[in-house]
N, C-alpha and C. Protein backbone atom coordinates (compact mmCIF):
# COMPACT_ATOMS: atom_id res chain seq x y z
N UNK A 1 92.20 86.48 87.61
CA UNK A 1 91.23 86.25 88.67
C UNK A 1 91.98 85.98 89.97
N UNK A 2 91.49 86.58 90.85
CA UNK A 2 92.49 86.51 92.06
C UNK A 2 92.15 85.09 92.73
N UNK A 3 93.34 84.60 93.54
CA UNK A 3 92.83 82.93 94.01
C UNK A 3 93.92 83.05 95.24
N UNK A 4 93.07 82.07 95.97
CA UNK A 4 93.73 82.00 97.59
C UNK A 4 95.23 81.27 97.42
N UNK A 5 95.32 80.49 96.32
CA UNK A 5 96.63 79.70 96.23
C UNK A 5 97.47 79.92 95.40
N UNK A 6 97.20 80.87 94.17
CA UNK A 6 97.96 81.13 93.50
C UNK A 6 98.74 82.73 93.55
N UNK A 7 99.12 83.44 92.67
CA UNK A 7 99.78 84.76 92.86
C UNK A 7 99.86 85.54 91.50
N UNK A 8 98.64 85.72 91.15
CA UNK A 8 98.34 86.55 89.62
C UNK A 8 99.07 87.89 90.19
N UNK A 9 99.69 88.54 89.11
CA UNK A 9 100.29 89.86 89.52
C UNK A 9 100.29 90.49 87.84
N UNK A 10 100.99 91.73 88.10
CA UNK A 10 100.56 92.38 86.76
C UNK A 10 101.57 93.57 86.59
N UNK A 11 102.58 93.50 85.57
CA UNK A 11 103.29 95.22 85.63
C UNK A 11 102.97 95.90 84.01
N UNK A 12 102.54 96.83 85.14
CA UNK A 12 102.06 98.24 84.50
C UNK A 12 102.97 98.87 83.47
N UNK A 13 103.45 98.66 82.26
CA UNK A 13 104.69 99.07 81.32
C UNK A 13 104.15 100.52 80.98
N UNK A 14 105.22 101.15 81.50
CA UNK A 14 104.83 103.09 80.40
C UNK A 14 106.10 103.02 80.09
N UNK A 15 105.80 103.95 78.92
CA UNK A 15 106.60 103.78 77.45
C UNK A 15 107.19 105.51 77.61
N UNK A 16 108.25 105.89 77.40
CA UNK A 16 108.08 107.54 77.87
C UNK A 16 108.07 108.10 76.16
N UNK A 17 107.10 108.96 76.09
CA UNK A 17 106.68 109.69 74.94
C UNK A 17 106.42 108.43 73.49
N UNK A 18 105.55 107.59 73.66
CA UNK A 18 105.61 106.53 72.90
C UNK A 18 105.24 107.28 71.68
N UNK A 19 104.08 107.92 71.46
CA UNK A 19 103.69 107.81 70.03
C UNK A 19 104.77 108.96 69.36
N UNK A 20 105.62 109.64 70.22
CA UNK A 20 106.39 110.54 69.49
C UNK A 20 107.87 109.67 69.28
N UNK A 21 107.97 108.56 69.77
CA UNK A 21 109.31 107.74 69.27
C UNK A 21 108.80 106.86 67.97
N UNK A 22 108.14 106.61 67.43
CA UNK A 22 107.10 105.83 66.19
C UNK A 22 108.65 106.44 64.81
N UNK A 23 108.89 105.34 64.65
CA UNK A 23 109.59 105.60 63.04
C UNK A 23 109.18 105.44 62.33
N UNK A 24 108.75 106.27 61.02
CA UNK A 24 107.66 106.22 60.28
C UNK A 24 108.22 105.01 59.22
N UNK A 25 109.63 104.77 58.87
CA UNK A 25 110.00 104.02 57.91
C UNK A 25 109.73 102.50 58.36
N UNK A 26 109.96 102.36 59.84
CA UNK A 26 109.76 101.24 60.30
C UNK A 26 108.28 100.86 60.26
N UNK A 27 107.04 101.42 60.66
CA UNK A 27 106.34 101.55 60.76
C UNK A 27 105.02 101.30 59.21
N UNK A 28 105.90 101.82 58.55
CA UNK A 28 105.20 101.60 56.61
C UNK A 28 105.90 100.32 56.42
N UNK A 29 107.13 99.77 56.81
CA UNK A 29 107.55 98.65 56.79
C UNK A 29 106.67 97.47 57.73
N UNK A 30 105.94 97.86 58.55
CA UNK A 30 105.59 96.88 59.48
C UNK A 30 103.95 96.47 58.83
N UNK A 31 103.34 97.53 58.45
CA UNK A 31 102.12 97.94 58.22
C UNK A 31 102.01 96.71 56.66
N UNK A 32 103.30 97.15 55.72
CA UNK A 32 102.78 96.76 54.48
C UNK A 32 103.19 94.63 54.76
N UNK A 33 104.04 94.85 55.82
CA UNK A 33 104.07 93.30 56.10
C UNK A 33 102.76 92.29 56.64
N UNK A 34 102.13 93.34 57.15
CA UNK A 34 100.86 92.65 57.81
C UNK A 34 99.86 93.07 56.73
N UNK A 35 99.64 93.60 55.85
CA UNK A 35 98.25 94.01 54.89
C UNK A 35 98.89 93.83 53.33
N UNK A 36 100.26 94.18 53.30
CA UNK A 36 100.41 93.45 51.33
C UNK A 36 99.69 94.58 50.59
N UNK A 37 98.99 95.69 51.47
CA UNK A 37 98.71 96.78 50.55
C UNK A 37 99.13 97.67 50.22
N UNK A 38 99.58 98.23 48.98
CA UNK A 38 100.92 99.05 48.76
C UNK A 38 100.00 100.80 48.77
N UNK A 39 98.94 100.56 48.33
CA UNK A 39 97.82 102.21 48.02
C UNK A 39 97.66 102.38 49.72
N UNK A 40 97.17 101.92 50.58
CA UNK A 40 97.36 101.89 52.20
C UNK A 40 98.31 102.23 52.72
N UNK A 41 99.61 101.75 52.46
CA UNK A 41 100.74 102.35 52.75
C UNK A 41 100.98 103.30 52.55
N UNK A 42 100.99 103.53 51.37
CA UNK A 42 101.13 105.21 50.85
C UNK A 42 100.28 106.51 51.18
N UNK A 43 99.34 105.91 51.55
CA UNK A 43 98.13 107.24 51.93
C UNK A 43 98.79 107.13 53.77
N UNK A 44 99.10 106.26 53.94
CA UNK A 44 99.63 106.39 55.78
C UNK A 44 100.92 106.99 55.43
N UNK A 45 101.87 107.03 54.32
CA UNK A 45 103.17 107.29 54.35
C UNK A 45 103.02 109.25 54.00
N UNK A 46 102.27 109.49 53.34
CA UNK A 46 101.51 110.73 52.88
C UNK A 46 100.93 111.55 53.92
N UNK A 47 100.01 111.04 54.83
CA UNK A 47 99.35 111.48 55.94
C UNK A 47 100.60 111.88 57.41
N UNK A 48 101.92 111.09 57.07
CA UNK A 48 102.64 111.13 58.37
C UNK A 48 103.74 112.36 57.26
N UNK A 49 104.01 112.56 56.58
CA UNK A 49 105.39 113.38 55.79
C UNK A 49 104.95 114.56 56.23
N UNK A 50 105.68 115.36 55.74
CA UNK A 50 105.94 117.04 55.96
C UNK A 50 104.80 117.81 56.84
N UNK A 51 104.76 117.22 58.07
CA UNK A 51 104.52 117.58 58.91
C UNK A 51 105.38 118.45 59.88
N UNK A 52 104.64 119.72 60.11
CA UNK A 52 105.66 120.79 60.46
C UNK A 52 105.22 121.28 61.71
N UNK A 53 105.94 121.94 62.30
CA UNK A 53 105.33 122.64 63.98
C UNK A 53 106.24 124.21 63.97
N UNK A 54 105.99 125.09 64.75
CA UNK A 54 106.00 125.76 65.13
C UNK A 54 106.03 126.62 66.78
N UNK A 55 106.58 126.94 67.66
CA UNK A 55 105.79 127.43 68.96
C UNK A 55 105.77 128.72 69.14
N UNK A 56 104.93 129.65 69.61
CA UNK A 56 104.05 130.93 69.94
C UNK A 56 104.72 131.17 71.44
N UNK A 57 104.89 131.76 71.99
CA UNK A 57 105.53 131.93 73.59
C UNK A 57 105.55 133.52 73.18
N UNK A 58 104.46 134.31 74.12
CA UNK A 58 104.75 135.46 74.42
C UNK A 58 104.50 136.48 72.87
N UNK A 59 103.32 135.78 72.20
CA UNK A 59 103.29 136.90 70.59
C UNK A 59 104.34 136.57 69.74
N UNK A 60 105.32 135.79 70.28
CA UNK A 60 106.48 135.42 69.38
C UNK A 60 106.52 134.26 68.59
N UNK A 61 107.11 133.97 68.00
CA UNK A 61 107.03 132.72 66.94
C UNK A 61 108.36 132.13 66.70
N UNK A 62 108.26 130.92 66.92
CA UNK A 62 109.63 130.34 66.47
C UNK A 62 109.70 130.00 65.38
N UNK A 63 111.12 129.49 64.71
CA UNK A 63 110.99 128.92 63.19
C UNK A 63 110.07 127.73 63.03
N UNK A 64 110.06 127.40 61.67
CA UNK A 64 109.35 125.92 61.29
C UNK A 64 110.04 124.91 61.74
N UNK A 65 109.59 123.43 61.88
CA UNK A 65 110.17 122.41 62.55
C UNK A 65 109.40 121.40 62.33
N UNK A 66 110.58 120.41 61.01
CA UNK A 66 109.95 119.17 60.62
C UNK A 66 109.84 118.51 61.45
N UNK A 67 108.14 117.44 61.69
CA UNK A 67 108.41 116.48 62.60
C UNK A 67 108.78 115.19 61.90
N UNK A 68 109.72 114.41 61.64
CA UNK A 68 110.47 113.40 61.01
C UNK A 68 109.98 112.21 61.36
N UNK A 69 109.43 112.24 62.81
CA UNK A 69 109.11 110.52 63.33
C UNK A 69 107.96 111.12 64.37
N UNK A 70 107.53 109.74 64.30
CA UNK A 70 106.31 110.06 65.69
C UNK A 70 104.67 109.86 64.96
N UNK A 71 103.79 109.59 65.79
CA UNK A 71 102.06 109.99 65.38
C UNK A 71 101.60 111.24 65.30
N UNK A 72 100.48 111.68 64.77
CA UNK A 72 99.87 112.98 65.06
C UNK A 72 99.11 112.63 66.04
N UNK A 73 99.20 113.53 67.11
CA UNK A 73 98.35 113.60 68.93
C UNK A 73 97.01 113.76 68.25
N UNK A 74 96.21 112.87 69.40
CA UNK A 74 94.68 113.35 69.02
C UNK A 74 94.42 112.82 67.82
N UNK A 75 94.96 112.16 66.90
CA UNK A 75 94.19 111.63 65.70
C UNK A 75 93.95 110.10 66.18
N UNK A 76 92.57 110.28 65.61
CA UNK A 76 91.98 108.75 65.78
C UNK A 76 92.75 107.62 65.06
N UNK A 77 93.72 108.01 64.30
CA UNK A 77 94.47 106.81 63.90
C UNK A 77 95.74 106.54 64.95
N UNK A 78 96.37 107.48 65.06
CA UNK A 78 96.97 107.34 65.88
C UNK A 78 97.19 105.42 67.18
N UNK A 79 96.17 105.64 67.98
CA UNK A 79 96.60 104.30 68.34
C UNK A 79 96.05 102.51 67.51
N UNK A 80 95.34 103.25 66.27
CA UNK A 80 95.98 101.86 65.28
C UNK A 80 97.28 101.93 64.87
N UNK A 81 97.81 103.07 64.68
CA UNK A 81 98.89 102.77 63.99
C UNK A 81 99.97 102.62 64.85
N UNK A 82 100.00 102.70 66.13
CA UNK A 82 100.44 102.28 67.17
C UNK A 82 101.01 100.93 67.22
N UNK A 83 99.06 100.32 67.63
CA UNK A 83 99.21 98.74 67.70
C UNK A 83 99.85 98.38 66.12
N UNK A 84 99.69 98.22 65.19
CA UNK A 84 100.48 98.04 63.93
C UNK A 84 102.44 98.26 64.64
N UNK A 85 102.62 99.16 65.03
CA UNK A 85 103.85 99.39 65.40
C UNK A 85 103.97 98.14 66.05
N UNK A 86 103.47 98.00 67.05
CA UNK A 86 103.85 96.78 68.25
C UNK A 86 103.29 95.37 68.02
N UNK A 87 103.21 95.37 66.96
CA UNK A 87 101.95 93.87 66.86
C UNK A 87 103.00 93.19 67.17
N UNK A 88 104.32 93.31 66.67
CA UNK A 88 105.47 92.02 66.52
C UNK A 88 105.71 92.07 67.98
N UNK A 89 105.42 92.86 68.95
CA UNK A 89 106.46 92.47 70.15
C UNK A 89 106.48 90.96 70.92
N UNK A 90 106.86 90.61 71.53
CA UNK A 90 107.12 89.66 71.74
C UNK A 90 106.21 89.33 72.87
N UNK A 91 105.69 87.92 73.29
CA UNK A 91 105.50 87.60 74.59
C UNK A 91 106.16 86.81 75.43
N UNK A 92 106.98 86.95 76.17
CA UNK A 92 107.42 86.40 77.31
C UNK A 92 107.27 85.32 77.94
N UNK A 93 107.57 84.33 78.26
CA UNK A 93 107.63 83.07 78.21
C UNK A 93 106.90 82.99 79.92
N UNK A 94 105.40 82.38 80.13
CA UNK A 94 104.90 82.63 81.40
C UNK A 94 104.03 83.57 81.73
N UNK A 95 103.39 84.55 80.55
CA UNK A 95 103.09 85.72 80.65
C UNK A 95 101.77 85.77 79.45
N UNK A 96 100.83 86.71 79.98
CA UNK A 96 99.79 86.95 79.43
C UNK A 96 100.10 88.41 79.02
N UNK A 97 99.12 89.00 78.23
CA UNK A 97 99.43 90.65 78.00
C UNK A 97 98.48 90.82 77.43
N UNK A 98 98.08 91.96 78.03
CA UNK A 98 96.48 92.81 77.37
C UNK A 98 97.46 94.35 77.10
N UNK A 99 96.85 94.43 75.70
CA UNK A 99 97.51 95.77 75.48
C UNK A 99 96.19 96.43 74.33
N UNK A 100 96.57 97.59 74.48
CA UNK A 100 95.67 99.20 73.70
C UNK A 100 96.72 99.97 73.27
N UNK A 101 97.04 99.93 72.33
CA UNK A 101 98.19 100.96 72.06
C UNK A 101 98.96 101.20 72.56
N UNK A 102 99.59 102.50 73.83
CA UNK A 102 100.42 102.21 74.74
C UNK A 102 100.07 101.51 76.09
N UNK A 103 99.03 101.39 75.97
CA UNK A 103 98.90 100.87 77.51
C UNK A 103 98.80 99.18 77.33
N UNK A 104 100.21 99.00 78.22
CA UNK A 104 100.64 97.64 78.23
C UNK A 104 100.62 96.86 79.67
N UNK A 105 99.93 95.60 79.92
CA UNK A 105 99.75 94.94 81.08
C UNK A 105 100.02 93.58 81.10
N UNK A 106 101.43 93.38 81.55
CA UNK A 106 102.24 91.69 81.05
C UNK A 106 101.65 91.12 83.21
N UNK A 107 101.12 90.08 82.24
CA UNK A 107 100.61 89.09 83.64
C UNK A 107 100.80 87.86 83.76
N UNK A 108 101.39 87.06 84.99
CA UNK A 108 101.88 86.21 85.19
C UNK A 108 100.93 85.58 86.35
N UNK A 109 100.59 83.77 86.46
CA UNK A 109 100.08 83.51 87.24
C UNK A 109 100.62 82.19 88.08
N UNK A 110 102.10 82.27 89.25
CA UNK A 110 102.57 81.44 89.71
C UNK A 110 101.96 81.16 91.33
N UNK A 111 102.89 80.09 91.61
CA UNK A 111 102.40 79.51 92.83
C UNK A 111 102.78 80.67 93.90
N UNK A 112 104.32 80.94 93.59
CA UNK A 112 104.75 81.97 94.82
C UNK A 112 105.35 83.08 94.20
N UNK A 113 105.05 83.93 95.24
CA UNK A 113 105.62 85.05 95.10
C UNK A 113 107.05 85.24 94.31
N UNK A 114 108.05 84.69 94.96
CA UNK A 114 108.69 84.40 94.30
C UNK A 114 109.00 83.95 92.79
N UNK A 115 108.12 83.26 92.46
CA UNK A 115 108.11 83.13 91.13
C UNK A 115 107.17 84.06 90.20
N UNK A 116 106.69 84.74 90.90
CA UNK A 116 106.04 85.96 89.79
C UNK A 116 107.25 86.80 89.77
N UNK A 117 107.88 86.95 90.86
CA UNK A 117 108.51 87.76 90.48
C UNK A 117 110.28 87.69 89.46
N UNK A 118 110.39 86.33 89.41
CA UNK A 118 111.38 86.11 88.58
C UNK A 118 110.98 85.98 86.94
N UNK A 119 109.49 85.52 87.07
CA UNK A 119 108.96 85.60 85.60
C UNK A 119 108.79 87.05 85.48
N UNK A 120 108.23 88.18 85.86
CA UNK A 120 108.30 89.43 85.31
C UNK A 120 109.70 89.80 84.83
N UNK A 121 110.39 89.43 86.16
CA UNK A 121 111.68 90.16 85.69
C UNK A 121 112.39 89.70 84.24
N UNK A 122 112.34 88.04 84.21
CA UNK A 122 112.57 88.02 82.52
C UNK A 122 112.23 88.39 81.62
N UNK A 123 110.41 88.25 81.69
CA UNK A 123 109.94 88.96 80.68
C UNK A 123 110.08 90.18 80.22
N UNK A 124 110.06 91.32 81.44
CA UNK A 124 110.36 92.79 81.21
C UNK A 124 111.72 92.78 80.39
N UNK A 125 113.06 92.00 80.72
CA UNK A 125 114.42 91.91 80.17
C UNK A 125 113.84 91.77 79.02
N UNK A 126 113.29 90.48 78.49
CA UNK A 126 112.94 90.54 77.03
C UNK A 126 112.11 91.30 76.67
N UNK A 127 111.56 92.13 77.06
CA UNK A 127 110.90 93.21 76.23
C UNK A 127 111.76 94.48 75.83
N UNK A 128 113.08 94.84 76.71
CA UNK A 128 113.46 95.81 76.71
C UNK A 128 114.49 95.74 75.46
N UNK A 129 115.20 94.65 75.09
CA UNK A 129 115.36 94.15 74.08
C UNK A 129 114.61 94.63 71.99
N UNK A 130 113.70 94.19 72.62
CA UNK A 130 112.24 94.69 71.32
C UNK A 130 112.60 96.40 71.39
N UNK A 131 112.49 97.00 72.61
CA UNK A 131 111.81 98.08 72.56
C UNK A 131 112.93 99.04 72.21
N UNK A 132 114.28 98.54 72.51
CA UNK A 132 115.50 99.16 71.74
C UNK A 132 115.88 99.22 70.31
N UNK A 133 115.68 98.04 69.72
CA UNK A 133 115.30 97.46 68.49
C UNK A 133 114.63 98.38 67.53
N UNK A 134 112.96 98.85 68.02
CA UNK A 134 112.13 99.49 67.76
C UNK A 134 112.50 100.81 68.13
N UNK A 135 112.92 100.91 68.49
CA UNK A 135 113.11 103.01 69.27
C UNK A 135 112.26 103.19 69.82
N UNK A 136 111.84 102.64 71.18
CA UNK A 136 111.12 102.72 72.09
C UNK A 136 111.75 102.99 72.97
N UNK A 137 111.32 103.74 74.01
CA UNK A 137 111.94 103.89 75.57
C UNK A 137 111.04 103.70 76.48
N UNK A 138 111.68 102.38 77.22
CA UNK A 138 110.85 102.23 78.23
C UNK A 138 110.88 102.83 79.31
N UNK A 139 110.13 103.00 80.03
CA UNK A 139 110.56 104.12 81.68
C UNK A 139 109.96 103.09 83.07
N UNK A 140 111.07 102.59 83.48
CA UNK A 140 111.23 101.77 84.49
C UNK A 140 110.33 102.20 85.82
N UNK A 141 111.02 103.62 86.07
CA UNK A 141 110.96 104.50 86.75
C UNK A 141 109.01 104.91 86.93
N UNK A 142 108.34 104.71 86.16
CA UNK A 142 106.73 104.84 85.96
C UNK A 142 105.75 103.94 85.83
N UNK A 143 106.74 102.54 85.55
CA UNK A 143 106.29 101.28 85.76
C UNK A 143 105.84 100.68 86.95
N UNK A 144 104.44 100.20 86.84
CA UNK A 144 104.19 99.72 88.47
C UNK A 144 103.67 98.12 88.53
N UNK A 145 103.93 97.57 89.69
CA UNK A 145 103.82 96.25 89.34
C UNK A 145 102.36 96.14 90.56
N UNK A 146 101.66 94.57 90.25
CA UNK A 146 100.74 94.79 91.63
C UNK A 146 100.14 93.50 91.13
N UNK A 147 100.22 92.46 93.01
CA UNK A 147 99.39 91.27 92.68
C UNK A 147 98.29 91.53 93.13
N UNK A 148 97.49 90.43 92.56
CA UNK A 148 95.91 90.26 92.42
C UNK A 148 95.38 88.80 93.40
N UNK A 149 95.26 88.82 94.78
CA UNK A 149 95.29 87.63 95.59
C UNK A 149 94.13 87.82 96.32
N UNK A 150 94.15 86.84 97.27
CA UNK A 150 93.18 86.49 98.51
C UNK A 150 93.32 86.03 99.90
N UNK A 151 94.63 86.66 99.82
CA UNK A 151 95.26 85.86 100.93
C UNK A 151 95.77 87.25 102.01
N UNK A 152 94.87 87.24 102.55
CA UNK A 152 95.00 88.60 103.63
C UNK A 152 95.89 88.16 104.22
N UNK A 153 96.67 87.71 104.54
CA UNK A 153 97.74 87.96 105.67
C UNK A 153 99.27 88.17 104.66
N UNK A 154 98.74 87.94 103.57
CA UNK A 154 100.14 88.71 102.49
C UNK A 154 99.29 90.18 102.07
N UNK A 155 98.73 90.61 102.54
CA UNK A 155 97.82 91.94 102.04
C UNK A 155 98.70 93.01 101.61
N UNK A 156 100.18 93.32 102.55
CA UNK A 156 100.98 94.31 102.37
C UNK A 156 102.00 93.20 101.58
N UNK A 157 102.27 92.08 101.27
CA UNK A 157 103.30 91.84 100.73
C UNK A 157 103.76 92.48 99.44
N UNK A 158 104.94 92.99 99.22
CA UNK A 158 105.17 93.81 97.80
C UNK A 158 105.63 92.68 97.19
N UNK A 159 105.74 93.23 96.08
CA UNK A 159 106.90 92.39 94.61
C UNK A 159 108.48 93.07 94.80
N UNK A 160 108.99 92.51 94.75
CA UNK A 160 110.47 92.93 94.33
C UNK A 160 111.22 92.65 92.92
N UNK A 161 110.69 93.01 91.81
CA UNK A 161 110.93 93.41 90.56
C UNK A 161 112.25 94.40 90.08
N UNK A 162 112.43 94.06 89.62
CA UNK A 162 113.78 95.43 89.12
C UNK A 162 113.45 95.19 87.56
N UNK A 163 113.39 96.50 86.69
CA UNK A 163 113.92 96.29 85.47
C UNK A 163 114.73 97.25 85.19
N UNK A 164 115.71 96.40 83.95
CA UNK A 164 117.24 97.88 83.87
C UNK A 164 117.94 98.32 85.10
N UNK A 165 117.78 97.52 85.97
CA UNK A 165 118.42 98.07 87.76
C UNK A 165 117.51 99.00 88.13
N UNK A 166 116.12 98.93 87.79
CA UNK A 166 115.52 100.05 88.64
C UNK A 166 114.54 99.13 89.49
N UNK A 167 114.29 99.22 90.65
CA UNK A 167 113.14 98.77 91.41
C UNK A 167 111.77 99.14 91.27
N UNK A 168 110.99 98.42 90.45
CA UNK A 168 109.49 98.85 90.42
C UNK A 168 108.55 99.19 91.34
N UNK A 169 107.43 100.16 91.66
CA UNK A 169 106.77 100.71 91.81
C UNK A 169 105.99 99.74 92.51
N UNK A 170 105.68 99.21 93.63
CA UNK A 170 104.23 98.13 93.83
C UNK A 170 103.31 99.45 94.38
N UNK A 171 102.30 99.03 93.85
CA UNK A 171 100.74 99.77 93.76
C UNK A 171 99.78 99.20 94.01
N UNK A 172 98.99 99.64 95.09
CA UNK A 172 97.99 98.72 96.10
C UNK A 172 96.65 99.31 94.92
N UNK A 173 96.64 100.49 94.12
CA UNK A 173 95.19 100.51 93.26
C UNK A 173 96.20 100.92 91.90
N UNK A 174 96.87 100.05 91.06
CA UNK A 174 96.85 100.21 89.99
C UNK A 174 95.86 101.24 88.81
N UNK A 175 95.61 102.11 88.07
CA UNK A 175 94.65 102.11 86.72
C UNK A 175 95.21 102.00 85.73
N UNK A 176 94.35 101.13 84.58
CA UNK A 176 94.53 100.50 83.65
C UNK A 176 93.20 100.78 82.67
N UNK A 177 93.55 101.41 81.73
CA UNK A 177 92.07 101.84 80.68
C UNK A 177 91.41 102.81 81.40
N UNK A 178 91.81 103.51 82.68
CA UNK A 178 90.74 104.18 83.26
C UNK A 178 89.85 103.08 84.55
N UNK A 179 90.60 102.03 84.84
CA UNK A 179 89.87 101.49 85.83
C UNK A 179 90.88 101.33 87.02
N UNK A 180 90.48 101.66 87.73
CA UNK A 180 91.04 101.67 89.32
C UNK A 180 91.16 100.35 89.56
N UNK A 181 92.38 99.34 90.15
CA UNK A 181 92.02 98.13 90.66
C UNK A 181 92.28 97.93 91.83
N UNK A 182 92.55 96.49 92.40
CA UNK A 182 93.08 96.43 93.61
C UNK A 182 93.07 95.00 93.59
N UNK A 183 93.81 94.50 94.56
CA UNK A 183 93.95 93.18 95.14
C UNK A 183 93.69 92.64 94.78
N UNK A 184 91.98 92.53 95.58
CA UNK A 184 91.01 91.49 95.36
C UNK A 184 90.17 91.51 94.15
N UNK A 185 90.63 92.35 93.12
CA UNK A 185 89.59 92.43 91.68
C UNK A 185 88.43 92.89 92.66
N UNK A 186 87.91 93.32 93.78
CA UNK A 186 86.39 93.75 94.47
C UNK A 186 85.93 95.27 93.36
N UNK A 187 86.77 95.78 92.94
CA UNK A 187 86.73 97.36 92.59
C UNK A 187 86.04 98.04 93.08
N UNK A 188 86.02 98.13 94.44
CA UNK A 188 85.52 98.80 95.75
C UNK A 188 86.27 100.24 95.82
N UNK A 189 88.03 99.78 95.50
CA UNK A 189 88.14 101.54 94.93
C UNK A 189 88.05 102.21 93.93
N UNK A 190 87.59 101.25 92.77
CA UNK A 190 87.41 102.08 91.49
C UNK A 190 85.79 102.87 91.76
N UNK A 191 84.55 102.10 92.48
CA UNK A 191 83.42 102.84 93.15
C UNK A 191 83.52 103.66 93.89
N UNK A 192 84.71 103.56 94.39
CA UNK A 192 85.02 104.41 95.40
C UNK A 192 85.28 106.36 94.52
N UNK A 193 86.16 105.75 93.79
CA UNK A 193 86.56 107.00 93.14
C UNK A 193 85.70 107.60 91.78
N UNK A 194 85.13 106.40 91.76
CA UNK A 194 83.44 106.94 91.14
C UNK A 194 82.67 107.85 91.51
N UNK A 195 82.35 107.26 92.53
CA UNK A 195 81.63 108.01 93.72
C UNK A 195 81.84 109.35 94.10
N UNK A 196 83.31 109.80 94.31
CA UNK A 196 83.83 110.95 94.36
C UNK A 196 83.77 111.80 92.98
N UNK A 197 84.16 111.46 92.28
CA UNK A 197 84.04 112.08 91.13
C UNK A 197 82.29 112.78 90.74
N UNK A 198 81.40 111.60 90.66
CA UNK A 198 80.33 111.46 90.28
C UNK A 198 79.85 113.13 91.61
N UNK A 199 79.92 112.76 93.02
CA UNK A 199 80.03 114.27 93.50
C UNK A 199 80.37 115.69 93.28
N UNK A 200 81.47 115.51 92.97
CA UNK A 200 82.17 116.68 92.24
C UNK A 200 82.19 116.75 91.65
N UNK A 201 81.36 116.10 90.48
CA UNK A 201 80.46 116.95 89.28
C UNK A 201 79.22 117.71 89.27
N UNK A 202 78.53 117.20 90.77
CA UNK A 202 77.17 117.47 90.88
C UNK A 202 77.58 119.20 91.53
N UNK A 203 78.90 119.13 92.76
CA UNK A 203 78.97 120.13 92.91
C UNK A 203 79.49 121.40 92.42
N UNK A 204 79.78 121.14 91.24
CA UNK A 204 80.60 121.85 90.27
C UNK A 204 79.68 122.36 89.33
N UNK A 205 78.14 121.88 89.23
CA UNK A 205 77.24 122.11 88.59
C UNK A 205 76.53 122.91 89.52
């Protein structure tokens, strides 16, 4: 909730190609630790094996090609078995986190600027930690950070965040689940881009 005295802020974590870094061994390991069900396991360990691909380019065909690790795209299991992947990650000492499968949002709520931004930066360190661990790759580089205030005369103030030596992204309309934000939580531009959309459907019809 945004507040005139405090400095809620929020970074945006993308994961690069998450559900295709998923280790399936790790993953039947993580699954049977949290459920103790061994017939569950096996129908998930069954459902992910000899899974094969192929690519078409031009009438042509390439050879077969086991996929060894990763989710199947588009299956509705897919981001349970996700969150199952990540249940263990860690939280960060100072930090809230709303997460959906890949979409991850670590939030911190200090007095100053300054101190949001030294709590992200630890926390992100300790996550990157987990996410090596796990065979995850995080992508610094796509990560965006963005506070949530009331204090118009910091309106343009950025964050100065780094994770892995990269400088994060500050983003005046964040989306998250599909919602546009901003600043002031008003979501004046998520209506905004409602609005537009909601047009250019009518005129497209």
């Amino acid at each position: 909730v945004p507040h005139r005295r405090g400095c809620p802020s929020a970074a945006f974590v993308d994961l690069s190609a998450a559900y295709d870094t998923v280790q399936h061994r790790l993953l039947i390991k993580k699954l049977f630790d949290l459920t103790a069900a061994a017939k569950l396991c096996n129908i998930i360990r069954c459902l992910l094996s000899n899974r094969m691909f192929h690519v078409t380019l031009n009438n042509k065909k390439s050879r077969w090609f086991h996929q060894n690790n990763g989710l199947p795209q588009g299956s509705v299991l897919a981001p349970l078995l996700f969150n199952v992947y990540t249940n263990d990650q860690p939280l960060p000492e100072g930090c809230s986190r709303f997460i959906y499968a890949d979409d991850l949002a670590i939030t911190t709520q200090q007095h100053t600027f300054p101190e949001v931004e030294s709590t992200l930066e630890r926390g992100l360190s300790d996550m990157s930690a987990y996410y090596l661990e796990n065979h995850l790759r995080p992508n610094p580089g796509k990560t965006q950070i963005c506070s949530f205030h009331l204090k118009n005369r910091e309106a343009k103030r950025e964050l100065n965040v780094t994770w892995d030596g990269i400088g994060l992204e500050n983003h005046q309309h964040p989306v998250y689940l599909g919602v546009t934000l901003d600043r002031t939580l008003s979501y004046q531009e998520c209506r905004r881009c409602w609005t537009i959309g909601v047009g250019a459907a009518g005129w497209m019809a």
